[in-house]
Protein backbone atom coordinates (compact mmCIF):
# COMPACT_ATOMS: atom_id res chain seq x y z
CA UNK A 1 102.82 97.60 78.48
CA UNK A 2 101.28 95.44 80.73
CA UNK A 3 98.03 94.48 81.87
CA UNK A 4 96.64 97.02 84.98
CA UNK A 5 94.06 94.72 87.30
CA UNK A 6 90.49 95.64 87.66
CA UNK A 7 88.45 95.56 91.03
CA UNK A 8 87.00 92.25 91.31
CA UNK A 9 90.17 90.63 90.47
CA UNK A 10 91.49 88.56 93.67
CA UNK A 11 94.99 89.96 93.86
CA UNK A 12 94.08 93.43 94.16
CA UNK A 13 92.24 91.91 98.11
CA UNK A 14 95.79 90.10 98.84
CA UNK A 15 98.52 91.19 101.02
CA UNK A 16 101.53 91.47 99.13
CA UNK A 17 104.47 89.57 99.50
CA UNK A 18 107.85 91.02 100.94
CA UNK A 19 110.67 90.70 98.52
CA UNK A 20 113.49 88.83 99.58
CA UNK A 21 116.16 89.29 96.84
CA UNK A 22 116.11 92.01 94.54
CA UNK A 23 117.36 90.65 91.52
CA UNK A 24 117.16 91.24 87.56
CA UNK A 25 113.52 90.46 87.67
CA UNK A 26 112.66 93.09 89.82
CA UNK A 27 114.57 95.14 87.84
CA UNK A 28 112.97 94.98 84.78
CA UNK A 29 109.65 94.49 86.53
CA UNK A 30 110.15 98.08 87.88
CA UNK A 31 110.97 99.79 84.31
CA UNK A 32 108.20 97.61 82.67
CA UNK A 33 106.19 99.29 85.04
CA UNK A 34 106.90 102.62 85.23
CA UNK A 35 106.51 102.18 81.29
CA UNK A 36 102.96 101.05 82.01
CA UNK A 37 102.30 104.04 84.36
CA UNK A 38 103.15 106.71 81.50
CA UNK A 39 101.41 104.94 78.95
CA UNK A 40 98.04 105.22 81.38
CA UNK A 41 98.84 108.63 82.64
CA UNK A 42 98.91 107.88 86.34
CA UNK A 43 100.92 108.84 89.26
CA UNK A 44 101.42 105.39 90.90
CA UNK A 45 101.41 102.36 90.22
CA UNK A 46 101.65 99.10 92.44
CA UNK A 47 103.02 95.55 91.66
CA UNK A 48 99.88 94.14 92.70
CA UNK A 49 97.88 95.95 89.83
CA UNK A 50 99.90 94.40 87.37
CA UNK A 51 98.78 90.86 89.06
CA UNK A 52 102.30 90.62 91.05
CA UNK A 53 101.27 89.96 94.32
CA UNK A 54 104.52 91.91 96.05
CA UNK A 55 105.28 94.92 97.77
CA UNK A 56 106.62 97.01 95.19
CA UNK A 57 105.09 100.34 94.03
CA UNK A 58 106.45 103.43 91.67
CA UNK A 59 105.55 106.61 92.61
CA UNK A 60 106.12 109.18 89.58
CA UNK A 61 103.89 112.85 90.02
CA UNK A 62 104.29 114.85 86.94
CA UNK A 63 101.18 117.28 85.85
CA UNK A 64 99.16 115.76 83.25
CA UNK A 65 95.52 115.49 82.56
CA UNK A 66 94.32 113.45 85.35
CA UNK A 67 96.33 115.29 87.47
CA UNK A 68 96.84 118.67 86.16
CA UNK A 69 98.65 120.43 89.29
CA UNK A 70 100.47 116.97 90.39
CA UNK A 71 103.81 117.84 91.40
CA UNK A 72 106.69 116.89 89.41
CA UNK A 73 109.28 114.36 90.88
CA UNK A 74 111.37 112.00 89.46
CA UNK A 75 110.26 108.48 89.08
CA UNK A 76 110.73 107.02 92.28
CA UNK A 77 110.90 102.72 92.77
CA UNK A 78 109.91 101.61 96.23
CA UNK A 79 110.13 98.01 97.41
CA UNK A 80 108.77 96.35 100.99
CA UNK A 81 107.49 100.09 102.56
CA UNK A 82 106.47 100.87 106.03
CA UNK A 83 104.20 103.83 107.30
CA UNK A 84 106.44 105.02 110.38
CA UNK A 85 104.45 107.67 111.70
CA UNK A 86 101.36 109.76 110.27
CA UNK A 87 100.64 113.38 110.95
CA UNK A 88 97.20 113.96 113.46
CA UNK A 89 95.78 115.67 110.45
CA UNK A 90 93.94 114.28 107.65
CA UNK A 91 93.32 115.96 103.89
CA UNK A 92 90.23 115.08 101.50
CA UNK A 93 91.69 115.11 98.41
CA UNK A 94 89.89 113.59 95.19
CA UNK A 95 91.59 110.09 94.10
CA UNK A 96 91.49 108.24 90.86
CA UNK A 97 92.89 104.56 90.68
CA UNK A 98 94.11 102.95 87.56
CA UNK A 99 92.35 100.28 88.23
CA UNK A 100 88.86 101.82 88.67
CA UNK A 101 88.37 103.79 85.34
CA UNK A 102 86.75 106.54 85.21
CA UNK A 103 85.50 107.14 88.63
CA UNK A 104 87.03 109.33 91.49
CA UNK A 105 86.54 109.49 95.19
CA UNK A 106 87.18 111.98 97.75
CA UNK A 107 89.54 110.80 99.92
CA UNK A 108 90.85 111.01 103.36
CA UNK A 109 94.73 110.84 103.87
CA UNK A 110 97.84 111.47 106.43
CA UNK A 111 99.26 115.17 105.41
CA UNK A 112 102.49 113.58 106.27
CA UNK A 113 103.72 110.52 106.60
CA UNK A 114 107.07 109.40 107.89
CA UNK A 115 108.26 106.15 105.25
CA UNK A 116 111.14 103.63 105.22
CA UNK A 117 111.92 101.45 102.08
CA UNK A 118 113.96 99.61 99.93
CA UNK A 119 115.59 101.77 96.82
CA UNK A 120 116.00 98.90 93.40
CA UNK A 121 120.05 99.28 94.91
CA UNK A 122 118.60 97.51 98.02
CA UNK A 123 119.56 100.65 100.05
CA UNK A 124 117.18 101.30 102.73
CA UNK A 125 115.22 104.87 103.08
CA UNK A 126 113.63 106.70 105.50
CA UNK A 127 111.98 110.18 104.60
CA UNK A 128 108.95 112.28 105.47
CA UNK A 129 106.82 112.82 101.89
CA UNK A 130 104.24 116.10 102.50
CA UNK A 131 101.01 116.91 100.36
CA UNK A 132 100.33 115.11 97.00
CA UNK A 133 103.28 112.41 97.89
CA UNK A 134 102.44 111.64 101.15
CA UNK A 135 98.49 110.64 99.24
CA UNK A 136 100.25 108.75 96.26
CA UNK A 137 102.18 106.69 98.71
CA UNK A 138 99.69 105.84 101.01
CA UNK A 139 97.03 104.75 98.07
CA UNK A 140 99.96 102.43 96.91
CA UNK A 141 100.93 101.32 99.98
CA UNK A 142 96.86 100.41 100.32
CA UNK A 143 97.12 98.52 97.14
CA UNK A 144 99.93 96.46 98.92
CA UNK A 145 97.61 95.81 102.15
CA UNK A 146 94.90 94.63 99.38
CA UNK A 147 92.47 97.87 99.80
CA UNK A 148 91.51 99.43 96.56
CA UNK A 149 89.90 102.97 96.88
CA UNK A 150 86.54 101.83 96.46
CA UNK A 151 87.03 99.50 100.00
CA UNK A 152 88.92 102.97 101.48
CA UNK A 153 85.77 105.30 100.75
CA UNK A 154 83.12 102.42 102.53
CA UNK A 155 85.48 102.76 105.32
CA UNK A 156 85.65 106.31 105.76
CA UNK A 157 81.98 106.42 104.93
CA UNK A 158 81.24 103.85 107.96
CA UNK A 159 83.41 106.01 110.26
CA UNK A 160 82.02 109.36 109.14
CA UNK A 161 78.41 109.09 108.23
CA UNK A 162 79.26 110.84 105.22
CA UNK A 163 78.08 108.95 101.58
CA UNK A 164 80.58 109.27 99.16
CA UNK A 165 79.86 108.70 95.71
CA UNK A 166 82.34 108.30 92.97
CA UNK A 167 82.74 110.59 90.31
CA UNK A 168 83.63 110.67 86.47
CA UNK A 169 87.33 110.84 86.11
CA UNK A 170 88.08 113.40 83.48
C-alpha cells in the first residue's frame, strides 16, 4: 500500500505532468494503486496523492461504507484526461477526499461530462460519464490541476455566497 498525500503537502497544488511513454512503471504504478484505493475504501484515486506528480487517476465506484449507494463499475485506469464538454447543469453532491480524512463537503459538479483519455494499452477514449462518474472524474481530474476539495468549496463559496463547512466523514 502506499502512502495517500495530505493537504498541505506541495504536490497535491502542482499541475501534473503528461505521460509520455506508458511503460512497465506505469503499469505497476496503476495496480499498486488501485491496491491502495481498496485498502482505503475510496472511489478514486489520483497519481498525485500518492506524491506522483502525473496525470494518472483510477476511477473504481463500488458501494461501500463511505459510499454506500456508489455505483458499481469496474476498475477503470485513466492516463493524461481532458474535460471535452460539460453539461449547463450543475449537482451538489457531498464529497469526501482521501486525502482530507474525515471531513466532507458539499460539492458542485458537471452532471455530465464529455472525457477523452489514455486506456494503460495507450488506446485513446472518448465517452460521456453521467451522475456519480461524471463527480469521481472531475474530483480526480481536480487533483491533476492541483485543486484539492477544500480549494474547490472556497471557490464555490466565493462565487455563491454560500459558507460551506465540512463535515465528519462517516
Amino acid at each position: 500500500m502506499l502512502s495517500i498525500a495530505q493537504v498541505g503537502e506541495t504536490v497535491l497544488t502542482q499541475k501534473a505532468n503528461n505521460i509520455a511513454n506508458i511503460d512497465a512503471h506505469i503499469h505497476t504504478l496503476a495496480t499498486t494503486m488501485l491496491d491502495t484505493l481498496k485498502a482505503a475504501k475510496g472511489v478514486g484515486l489520483a497519481a498525485p496523492q500518492i506524491h506522483e506528480s502525473i496525470a494518472l487517476f483510477i476511477m473504481a465506484s463500488h458501494p461501500n461504507e463511505r459510499y454506500p449507494d456508489a455505483p458499481l463499475i469496474s476498475p477503470t485506469v485513466v492516463i493524461n484526461p481532458f474535460i471535452l464538454a460539460t453539461s449547463d447543469i450543475m449537482e451538489a453532491g457531498e464529497e469526501g477526499c482521501l486525502s482530507i480524512k474525515n471531513q466532507r463537503y458539499s460539492i458542485l459538479r458537471h452532471q455530465w461530462v464529455d472525457v477523452r483519455y489514455q486506456s494503460l494499452k495507450g488506446q485513446w477514449i472518448e465517452e460521456r460519464l453521467v451522475g456519480f462518474i461524471a463527480r469521481i472524474f472531475q474530483h480526480e481530474y481536480d487533483h491533476l490541476q492541483g485543486i484539492t476539495i477544500d480549494q474547490r468549496a472556497r471557490m464555490q463559496n466565493s462565487l455563491t455566497g454560500v459558507a460551506n463547512s465540512p463535515k465528519v466523514d462517516p
